[in-house]
Protein backbone atom coordinates (compact mmCIF):
# COMPACT_ATOMS: atom_id res chain seq x y z
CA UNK A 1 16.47 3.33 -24.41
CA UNK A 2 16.68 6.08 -22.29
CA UNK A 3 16.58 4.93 -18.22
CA UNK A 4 14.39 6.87 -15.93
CA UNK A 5 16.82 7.94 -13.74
CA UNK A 6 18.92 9.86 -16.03
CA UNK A 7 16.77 13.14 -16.73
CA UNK A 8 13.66 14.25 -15.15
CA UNK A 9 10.48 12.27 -15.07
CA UNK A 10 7.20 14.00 -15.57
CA UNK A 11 3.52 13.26 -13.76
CA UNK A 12 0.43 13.46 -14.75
CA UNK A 13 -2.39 13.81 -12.65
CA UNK A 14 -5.68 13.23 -14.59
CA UNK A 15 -8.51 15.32 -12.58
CA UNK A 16 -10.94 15.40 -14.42
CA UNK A 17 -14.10 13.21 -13.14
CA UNK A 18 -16.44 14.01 -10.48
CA UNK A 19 -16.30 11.59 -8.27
CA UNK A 20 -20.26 10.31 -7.96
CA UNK A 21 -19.44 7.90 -5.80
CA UNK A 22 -18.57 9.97 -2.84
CA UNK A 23 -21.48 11.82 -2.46
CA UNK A 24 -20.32 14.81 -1.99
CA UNK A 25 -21.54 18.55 -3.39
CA UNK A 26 -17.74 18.73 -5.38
CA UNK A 27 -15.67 16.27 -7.14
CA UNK A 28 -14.20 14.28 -4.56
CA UNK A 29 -10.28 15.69 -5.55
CA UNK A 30 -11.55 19.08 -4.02
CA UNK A 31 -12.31 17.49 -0.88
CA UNK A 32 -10.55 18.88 2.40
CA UNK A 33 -7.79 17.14 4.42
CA UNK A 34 -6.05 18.52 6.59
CA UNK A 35 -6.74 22.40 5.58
CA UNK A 36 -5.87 21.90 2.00
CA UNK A 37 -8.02 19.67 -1.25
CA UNK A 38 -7.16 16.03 -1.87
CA UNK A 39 -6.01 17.48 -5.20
CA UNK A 40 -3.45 19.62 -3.36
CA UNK A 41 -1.62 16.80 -1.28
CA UNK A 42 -1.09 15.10 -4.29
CA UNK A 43 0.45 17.46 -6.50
CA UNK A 44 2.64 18.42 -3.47
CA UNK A 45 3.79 14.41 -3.02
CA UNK A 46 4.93 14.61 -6.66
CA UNK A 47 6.44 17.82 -6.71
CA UNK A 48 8.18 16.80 -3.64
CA UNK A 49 9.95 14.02 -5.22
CA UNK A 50 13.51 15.28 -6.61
CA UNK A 51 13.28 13.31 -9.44
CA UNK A 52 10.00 14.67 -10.99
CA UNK A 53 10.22 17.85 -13.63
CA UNK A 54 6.97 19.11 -14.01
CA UNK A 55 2.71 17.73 -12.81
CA UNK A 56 0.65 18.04 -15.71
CA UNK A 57 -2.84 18.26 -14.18
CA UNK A 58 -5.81 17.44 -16.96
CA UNK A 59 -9.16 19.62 -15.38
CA UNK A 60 -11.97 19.46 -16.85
CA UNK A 61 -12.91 22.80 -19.60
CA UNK A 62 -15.55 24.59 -16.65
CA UNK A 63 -13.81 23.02 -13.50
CA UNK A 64 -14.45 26.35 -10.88
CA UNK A 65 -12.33 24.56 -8.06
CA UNK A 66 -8.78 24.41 -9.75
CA UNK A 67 -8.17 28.16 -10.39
CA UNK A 68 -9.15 29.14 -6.57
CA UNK A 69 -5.94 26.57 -5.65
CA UNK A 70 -2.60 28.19 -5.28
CA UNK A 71 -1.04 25.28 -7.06
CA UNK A 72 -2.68 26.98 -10.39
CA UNK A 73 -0.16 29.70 -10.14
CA UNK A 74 2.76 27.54 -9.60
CA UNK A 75 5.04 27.44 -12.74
CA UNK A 76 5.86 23.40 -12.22
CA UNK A 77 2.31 22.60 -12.39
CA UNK A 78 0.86 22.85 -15.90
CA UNK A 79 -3.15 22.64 -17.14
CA UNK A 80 -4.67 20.49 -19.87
CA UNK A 81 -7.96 20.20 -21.10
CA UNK A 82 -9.48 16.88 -19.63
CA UNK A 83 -11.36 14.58 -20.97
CA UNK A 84 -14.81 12.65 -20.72
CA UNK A 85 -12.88 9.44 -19.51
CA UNK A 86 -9.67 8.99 -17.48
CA UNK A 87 -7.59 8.12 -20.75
CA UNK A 88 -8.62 11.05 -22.71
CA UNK A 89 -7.42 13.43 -19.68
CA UNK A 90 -3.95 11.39 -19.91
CA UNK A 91 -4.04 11.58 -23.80
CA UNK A 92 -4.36 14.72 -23.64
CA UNK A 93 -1.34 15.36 -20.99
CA UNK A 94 0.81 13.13 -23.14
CA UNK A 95 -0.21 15.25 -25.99
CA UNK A 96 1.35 18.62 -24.81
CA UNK A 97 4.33 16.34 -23.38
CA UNK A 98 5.16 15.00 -26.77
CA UNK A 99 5.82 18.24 -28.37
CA UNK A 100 7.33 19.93 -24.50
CA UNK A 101 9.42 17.12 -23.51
CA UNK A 102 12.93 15.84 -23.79
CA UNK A 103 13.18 12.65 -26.63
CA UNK A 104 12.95 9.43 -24.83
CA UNK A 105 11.62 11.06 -21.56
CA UNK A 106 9.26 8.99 -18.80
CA UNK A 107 6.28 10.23 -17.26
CA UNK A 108 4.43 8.59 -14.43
CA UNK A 109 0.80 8.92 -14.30
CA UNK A 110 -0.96 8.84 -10.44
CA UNK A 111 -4.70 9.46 -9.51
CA UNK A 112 -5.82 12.43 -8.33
CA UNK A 113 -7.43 10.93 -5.44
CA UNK A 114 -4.37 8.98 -4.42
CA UNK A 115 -2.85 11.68 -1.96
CA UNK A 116 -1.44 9.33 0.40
CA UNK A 117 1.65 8.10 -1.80
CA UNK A 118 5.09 7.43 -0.14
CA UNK A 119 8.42 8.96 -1.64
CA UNK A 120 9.88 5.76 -0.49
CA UNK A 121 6.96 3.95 -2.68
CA UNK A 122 8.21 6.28 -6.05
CA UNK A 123 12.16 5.76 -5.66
CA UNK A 124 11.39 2.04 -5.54
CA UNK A 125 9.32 2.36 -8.90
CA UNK A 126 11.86 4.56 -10.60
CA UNK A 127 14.80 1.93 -9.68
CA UNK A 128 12.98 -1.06 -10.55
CA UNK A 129 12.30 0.07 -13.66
CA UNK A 130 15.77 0.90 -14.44
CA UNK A 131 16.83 -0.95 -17.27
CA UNK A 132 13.04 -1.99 -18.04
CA UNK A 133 12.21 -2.00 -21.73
CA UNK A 134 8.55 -1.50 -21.07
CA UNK A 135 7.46 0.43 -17.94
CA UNK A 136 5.50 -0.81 -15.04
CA UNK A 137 3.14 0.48 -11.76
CA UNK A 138 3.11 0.27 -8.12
CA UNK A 139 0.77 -2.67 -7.20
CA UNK A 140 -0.11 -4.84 -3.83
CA UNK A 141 -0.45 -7.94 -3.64
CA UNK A 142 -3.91 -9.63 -2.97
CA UNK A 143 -4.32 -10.90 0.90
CA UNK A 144 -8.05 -11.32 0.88
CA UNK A 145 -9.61 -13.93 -0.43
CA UNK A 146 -11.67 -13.49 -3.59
CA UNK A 147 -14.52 -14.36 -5.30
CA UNK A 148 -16.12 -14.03 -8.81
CA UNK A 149 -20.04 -13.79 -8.34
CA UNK A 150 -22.79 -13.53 -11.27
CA UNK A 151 -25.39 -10.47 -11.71
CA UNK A 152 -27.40 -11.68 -9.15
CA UNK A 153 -24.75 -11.23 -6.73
CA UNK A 154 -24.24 -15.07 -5.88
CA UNK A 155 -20.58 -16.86 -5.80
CA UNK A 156 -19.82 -18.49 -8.60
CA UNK A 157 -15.94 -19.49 -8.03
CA UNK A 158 -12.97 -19.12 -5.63
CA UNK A 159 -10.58 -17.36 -7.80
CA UNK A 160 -6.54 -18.57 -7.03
CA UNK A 161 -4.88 -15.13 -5.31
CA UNK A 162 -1.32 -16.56 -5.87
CA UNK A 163 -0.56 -13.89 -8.93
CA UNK A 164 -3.45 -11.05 -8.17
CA UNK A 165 -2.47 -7.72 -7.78
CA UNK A 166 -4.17 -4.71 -6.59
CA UNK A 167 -3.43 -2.12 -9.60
CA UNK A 168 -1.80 1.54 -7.84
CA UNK A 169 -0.32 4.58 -8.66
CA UNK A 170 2.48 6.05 -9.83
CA UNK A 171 1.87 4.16 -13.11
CA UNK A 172 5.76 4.42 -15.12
CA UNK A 173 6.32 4.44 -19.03
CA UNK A 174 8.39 6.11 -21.68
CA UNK A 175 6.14 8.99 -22.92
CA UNK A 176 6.22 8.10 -26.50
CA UNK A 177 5.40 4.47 -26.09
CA UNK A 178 2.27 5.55 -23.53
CA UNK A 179 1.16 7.79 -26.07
CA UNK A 180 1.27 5.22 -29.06
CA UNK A 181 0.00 2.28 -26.49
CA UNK A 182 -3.41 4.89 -25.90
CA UNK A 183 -3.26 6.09 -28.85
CA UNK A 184 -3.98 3.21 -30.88
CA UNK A 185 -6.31 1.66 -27.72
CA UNK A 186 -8.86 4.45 -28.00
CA UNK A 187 -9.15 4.02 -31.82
CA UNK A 188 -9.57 1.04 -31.74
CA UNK A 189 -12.16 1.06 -29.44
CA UNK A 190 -10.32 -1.27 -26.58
CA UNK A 191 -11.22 -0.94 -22.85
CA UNK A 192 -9.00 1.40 -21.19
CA UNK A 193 -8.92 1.18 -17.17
CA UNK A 194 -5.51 2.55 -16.49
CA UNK A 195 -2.23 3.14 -18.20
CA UNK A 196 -0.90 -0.48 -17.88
CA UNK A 197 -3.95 -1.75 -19.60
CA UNK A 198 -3.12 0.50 -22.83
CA UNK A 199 0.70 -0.94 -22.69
CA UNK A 200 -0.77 -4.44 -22.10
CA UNK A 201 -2.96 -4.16 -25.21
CA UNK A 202 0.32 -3.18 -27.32
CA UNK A 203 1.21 -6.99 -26.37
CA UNK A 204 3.70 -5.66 -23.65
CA UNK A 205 4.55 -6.75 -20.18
CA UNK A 206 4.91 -3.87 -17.61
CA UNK A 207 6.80 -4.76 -14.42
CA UNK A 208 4.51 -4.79 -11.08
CA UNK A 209 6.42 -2.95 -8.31
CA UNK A 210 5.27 -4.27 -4.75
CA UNK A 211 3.96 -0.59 -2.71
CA UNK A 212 2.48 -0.60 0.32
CA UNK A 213 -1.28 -1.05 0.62
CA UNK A 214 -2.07 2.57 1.97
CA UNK A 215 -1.72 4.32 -0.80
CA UNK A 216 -5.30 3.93 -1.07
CA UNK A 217 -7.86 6.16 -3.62
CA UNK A 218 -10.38 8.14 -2.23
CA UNK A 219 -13.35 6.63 -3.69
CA UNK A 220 -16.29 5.99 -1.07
CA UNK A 221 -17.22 8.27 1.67
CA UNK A 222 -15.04 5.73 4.00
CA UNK A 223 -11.94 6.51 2.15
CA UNK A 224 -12.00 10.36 3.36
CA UNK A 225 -11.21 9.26 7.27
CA UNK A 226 -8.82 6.80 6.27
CA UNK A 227 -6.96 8.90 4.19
CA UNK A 228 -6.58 11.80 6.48
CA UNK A 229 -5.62 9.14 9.20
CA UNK A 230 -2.52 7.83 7.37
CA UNK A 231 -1.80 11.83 6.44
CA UNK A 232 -1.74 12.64 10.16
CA UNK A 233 0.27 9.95 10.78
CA UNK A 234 2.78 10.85 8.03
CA UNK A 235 2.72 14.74 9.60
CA UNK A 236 3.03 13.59 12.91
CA UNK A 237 6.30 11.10 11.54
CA UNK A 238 7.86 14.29 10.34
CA UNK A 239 7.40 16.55 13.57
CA UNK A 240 9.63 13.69 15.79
């Protein structure tokens, strides 16, 4: 197998949904922070990293946003066709990688709403995974405590936390095997919630790599403020 460290890794961003959730008049990874979209501090955090090749952004067929972004124009970032669902969008990305990419190459997959990612966070994914037959994903651990309720929103049980995770992004795999692993998950009708799922319904077991906890996704009208407090921070880290 073919390590991730010894040719260049691909991305994929899937951008595709619309973000109801946030309440906002756009999908949520055209949202502004700090004089640029959500969508654009991403791509930049991946394109940043020496390590990655090429972003393969999946927009949606009528998105209006993406070709007003400079990024459109920028040779290393390449447009798919999304999808209806966040696996079709990265099906589809793995689709033009699997006829445009080197044999036996790695792609990482991160949300488009994830803009707060550390380069510190993706070296430590790439060299855990060194050596990995499978892949893995950034995760956190679970501090809170947590609790399983029924549909009328009353506790049920305690669940242990000893071996939760929070599931992140950059999620890490050899590009053929994440192809076959959705692939065959789609057909087959199988609940897809992110990449490690797919691999994990192949029978496989991807590696969790620790990352810190504010690489948060911009999901709820909360997560905007947040987000563009640990950006300042990381701007104001780089001006000292």
């Amino acid at each position: 197998m073919t390590e991730p460290q010894t040719q260049p890794i691909y991305a994929i961003i899937p951008a595709a949904g619309v973000g109801s959730r946030m309440q906002a008049d756009k999908p949520k990874q055209y949202l502004q922070l700090h004089g640029k979209t959500i969508l654009e501090h991403t791509v930049e955090k991946l394109l940043a990293h020496p390590a990655v090749s090429r972003v393969i952004v999946a927009i949606s067929e009528h998105d209006p946003y993406f070709p007003t972004l400079s990024l459109s124009s920028n040779p290393d970032v390449i447009r798919v066709k999304g999808g209806k669902e966040r696996a079709d969008s990265v099906l589809s990305a793995l689709s033009f990688l699997s006829s445009e990419a080197e044999e036996n190459s790695w792609v990482m997959v991160h949300d488009a709403a994830r803009p707060c990612v550390m380069g510190a966070d993706i070296d430590k994914l790439i060299a855990e995974l060194k050596g990995h037959p499978v892949g893995g994903i950034l995760a956190a651990p679970v501090r809170d405590t947590m609790k399983r309720g029924d549909s009328s929103h009353h506790i049920t049980e305690t669940v242990d936390r000893a071996c939760l995770w929070h599931a992140l992004t950059p999620q890490m795999f050899p590009v053929t095997l994440l192809y076959n692993a959705l692939s065959q998950a789609l057909a087959a009708g199988a609940s897809i919630t992110d990449e490690a799922s797919a691999v994990e319904w192949l029978g496989l077991t991807p590696k969790l790599v620790a990352g810190r906890s504010d690489n948060l996704k911009v999901t709820q009208p909360e997560d905007l403020a947040l987000a563009e407090f640990y950006l300042s921070r990381e701007l104001n880290n780089k001006e000292q």
